[in-house]
C-alpha atoms as a PDB file:
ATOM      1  CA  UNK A   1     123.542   2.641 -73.603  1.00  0.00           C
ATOM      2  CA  UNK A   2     127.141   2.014 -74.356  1.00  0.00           C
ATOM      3  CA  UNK A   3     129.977  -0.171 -72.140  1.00  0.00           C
ATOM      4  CA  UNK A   4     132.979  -0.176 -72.343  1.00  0.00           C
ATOM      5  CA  UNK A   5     134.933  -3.210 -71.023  1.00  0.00           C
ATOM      6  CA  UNK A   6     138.601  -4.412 -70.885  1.00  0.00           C
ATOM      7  CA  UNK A   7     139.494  -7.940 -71.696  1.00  0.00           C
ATOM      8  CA  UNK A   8     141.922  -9.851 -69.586  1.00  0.00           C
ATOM      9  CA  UNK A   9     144.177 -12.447 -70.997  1.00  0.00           C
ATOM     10  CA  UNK A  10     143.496 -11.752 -74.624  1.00  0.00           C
ATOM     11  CA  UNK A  11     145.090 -10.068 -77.571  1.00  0.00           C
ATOM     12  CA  UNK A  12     141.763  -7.671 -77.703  1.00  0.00           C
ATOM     13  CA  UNK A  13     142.658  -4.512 -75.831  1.00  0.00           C
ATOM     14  CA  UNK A  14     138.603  -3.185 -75.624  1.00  0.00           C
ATOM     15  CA  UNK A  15     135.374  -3.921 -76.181  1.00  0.00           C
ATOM     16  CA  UNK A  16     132.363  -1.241 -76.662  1.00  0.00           C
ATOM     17  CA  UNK A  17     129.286  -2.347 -76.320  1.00  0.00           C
ATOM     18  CA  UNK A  18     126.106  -0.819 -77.392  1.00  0.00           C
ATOM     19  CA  UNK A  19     122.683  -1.912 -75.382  1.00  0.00           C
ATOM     20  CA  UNK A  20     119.536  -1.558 -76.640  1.00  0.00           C
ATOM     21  CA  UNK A  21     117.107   0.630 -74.589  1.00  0.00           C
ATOM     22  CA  UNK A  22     115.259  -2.552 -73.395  1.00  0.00           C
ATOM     23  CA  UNK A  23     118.721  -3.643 -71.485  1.00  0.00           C
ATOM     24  CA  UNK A  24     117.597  -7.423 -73.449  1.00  0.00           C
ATOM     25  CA  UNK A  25     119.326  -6.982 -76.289  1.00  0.00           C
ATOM     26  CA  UNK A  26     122.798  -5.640 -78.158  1.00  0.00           C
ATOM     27  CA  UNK A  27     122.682  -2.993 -80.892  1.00  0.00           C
ATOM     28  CA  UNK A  28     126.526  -3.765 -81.512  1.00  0.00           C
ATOM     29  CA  UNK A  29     130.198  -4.889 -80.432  1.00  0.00           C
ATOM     30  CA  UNK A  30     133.680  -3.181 -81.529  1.00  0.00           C
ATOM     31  CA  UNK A  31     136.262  -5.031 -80.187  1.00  0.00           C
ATOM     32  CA  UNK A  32     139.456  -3.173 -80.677  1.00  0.00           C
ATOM     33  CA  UNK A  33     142.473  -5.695 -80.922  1.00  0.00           C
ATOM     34  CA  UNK A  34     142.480  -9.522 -81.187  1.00  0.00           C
ATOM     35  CA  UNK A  35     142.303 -11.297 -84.583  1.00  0.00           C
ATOM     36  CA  UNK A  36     140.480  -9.619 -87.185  1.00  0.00           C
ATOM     37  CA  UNK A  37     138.729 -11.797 -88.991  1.00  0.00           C
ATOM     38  CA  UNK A  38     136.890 -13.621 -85.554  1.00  0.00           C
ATOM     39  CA  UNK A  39     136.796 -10.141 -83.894  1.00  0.00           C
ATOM     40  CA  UNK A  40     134.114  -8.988 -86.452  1.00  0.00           C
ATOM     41  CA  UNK A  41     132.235 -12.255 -87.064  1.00  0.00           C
ATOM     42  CA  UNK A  42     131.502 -12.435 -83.589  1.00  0.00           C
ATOM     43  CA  UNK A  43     130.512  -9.141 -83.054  1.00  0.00           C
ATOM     44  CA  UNK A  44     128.298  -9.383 -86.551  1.00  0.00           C
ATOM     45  CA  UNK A  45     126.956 -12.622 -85.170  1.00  0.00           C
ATOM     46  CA  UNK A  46     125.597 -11.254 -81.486  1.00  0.00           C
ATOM     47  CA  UNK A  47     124.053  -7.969 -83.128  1.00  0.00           C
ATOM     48  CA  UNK A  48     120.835  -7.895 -82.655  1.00  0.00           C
ATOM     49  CA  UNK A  49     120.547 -10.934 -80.405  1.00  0.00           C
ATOM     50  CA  UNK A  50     119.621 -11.256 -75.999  1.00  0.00           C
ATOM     51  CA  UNK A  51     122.299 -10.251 -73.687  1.00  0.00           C
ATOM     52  CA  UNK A  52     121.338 -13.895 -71.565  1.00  0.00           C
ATOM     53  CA  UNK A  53     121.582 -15.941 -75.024  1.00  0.00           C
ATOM     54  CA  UNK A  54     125.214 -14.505 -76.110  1.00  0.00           C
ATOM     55  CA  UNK A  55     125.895 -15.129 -72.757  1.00  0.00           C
ATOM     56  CA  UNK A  56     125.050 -18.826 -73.268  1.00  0.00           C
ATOM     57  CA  UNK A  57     126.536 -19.519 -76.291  1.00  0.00           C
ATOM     58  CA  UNK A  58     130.155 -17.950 -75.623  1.00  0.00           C
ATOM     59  CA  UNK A  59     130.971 -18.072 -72.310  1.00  0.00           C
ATOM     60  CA  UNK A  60     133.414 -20.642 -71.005  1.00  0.00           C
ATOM     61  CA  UNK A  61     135.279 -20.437 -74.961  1.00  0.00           C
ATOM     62  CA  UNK A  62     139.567 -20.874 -74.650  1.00  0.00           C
ATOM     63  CA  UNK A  63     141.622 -20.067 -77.176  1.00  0.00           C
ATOM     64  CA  UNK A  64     144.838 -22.038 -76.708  1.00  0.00           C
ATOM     65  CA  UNK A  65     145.710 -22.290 -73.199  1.00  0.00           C
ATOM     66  CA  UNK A  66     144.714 -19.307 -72.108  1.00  0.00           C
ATOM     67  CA  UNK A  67     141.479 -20.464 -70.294  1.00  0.00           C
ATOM     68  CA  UNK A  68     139.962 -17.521 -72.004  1.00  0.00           C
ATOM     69  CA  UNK A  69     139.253 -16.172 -75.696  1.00  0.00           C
ATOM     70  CA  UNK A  70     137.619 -12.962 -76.729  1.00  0.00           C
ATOM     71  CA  UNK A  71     134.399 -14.667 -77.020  1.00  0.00           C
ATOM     72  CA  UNK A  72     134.791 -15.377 -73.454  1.00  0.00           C
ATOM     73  CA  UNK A  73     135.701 -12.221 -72.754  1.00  0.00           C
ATOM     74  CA  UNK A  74     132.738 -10.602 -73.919  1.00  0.00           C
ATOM     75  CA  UNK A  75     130.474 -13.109 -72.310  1.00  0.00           C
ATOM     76  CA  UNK A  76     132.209 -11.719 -69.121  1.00  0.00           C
ATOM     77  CA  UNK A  77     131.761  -8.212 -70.527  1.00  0.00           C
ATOM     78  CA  UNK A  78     127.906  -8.694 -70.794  1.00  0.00           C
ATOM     79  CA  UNK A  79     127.615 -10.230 -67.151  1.00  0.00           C
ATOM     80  CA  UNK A  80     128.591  -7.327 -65.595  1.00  0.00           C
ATOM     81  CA  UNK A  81     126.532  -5.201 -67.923  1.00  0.00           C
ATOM     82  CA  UNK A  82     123.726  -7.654 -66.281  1.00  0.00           C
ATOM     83  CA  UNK A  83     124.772  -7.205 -63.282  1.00  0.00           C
ATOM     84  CA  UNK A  84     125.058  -3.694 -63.361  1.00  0.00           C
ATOM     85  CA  UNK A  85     121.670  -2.542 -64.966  1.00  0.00           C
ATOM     86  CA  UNK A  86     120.170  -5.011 -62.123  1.00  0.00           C
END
């Protein structure tokens, strides 16, 4: 199933996430905006990986002083996918 989520306080504009049919784990991330270079690594690096474990490992990330950073972003991205699915 695919998301779709927009990112507050970032340069990234969107994010589209793909779910696999399990709801566990992600098939893939496009975020759309941001820095190029860390906007693909870190959606190459949660491909393939548990919703909960991305979770884990990026939430709470800032970039600068922003209190936020893509990566956080899409931890909050996948928390209401969580929430959602139920």
């Amino acid at each position: 199933m695919q998301y779709t989520y927009t990112p507050k306080e970032t340069c990234s504009k969107k994010m589209i996430i793909d779910i696999n049919e399990d709801n566990e784990t992600i098939n893939s991330v496009k975020i759309i905006g941001g820095c190029p270079g860390n906007t693909v690594g870190v959606s190459k690096l949660v491909e393939g990986r548990k919703i909960k474990d991305v979770i884990n490992m990026l939430k709470d990330i800032p970039c600068g002083l922003k209190g936020t950073s893509c990566p956080d972003q899409l931890s909050k991205a996948l928390e209401e996918i969580v929430k959602n699915i139920g």
